[in-house]
C-alpha atoms as a PDB file:
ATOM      1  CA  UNK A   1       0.000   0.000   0.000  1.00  0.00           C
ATOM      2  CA  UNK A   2       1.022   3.577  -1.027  1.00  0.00           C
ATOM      3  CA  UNK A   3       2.104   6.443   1.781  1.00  0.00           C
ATOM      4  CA  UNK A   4      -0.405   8.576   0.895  1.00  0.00           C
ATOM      5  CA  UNK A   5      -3.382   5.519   0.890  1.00  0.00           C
ATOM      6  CA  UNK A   6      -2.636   4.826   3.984  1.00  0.00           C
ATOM      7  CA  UNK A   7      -2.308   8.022   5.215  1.00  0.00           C
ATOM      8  CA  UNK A   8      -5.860   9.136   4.041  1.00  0.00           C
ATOM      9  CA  UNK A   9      -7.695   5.856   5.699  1.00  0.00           C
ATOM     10  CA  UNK A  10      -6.323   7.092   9.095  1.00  0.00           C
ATOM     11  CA  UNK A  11      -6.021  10.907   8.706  1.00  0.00           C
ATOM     12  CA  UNK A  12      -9.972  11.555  10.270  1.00  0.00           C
ATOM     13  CA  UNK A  13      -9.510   9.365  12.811  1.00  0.00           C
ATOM     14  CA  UNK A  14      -9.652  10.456  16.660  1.00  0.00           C
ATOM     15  CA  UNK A  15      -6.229   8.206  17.387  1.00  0.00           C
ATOM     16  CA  UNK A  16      -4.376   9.514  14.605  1.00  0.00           C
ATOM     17  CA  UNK A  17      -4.934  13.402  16.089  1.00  0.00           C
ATOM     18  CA  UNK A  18      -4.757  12.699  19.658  1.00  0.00           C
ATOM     19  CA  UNK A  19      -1.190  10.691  18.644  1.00  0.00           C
ATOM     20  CA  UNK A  20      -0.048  13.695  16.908  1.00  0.00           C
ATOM     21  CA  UNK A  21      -1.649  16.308  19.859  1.00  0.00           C
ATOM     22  CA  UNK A  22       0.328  14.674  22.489  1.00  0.00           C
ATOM     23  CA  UNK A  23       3.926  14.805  20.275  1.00  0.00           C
ATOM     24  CA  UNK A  24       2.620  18.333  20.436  1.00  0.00           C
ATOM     25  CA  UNK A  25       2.077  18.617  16.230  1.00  0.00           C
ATOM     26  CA  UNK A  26      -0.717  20.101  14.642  1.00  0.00           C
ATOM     27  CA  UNK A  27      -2.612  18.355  11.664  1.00  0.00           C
ATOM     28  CA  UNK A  28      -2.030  21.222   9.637  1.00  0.00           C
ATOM     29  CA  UNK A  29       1.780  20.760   9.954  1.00  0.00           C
ATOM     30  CA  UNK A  30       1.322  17.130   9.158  1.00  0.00           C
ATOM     31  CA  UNK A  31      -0.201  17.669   6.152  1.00  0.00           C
ATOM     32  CA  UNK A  32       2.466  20.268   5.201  1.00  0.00           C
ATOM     33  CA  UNK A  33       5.246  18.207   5.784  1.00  0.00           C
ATOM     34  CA  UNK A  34       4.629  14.020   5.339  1.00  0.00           C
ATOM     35  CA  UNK A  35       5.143  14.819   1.373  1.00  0.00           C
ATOM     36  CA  UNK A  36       8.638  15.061   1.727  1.00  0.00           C
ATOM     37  CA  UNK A  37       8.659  11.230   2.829  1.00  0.00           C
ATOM     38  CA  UNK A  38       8.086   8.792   0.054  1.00  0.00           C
ATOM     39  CA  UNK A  39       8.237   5.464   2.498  1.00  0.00           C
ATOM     40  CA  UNK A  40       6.378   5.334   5.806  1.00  0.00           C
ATOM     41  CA  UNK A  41       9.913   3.965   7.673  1.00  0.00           C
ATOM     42  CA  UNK A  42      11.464   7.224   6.446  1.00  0.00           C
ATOM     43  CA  UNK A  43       8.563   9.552   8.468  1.00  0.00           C
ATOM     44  CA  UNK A  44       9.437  10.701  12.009  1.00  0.00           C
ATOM     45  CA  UNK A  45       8.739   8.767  14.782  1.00  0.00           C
ATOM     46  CA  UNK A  46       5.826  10.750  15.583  1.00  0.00           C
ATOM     47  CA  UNK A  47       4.428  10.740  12.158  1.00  0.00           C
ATOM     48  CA  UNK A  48       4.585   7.088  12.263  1.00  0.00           C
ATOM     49  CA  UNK A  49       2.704   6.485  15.509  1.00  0.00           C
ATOM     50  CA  UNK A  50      -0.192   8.796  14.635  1.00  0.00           C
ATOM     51  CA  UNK A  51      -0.557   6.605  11.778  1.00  0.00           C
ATOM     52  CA  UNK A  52      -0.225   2.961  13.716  1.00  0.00           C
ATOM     53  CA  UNK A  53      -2.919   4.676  15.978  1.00  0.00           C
ATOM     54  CA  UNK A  54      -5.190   5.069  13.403  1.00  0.00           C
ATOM     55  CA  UNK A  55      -4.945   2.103  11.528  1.00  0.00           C
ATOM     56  CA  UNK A  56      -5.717   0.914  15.388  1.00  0.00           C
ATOM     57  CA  UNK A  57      -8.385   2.157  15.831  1.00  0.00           C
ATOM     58  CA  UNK A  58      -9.855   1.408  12.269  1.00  0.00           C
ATOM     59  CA  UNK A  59      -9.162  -2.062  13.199  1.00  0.00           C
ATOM     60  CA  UNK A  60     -10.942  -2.151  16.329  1.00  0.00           C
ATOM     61  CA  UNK A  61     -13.744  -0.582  14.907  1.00  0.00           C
ATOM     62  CA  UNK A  62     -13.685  -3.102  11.915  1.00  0.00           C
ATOM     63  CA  UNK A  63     -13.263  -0.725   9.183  1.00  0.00           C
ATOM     64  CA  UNK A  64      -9.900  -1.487   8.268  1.00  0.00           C
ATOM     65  CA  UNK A  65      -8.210  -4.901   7.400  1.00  0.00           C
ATOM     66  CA  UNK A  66      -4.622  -5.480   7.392  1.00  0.00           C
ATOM     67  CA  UNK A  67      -3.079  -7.518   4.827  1.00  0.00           C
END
């Protein structure tokens, strides 16, 4: 799966903003800045837990599947 796919399955979810929140980042600066990444092991720690929380939370919810 593509950065960017995964990144807009998680980006309205209430994990991936309270992840970023408490590294003290802003949405806004997320979006500005994950471009410059093209593989997810390349993003900042932060960026990368935000998104793990996310997919977390779709996956409790059972609206995402990992494969």
């Amino acid at each position: 799966m593509k950065l960017h796919d995964r990144i807009n399955r998680v980006i309205n979810t209430a994990a991936f903003e309270e992840s970023l929140s408490k590294s003290g980042m802003e949405l806004f600066d997320f979006q500005c800045e994950w471009p410059k990444y093209s593989q997810f092991d390349d993003l900042p720690e932060a960026y990368r837990k935000a998104i793990e929380a996310g997919e977390s939370e779709l996956f409790r919810t059972g609206e995402l599947t990992l494969v």
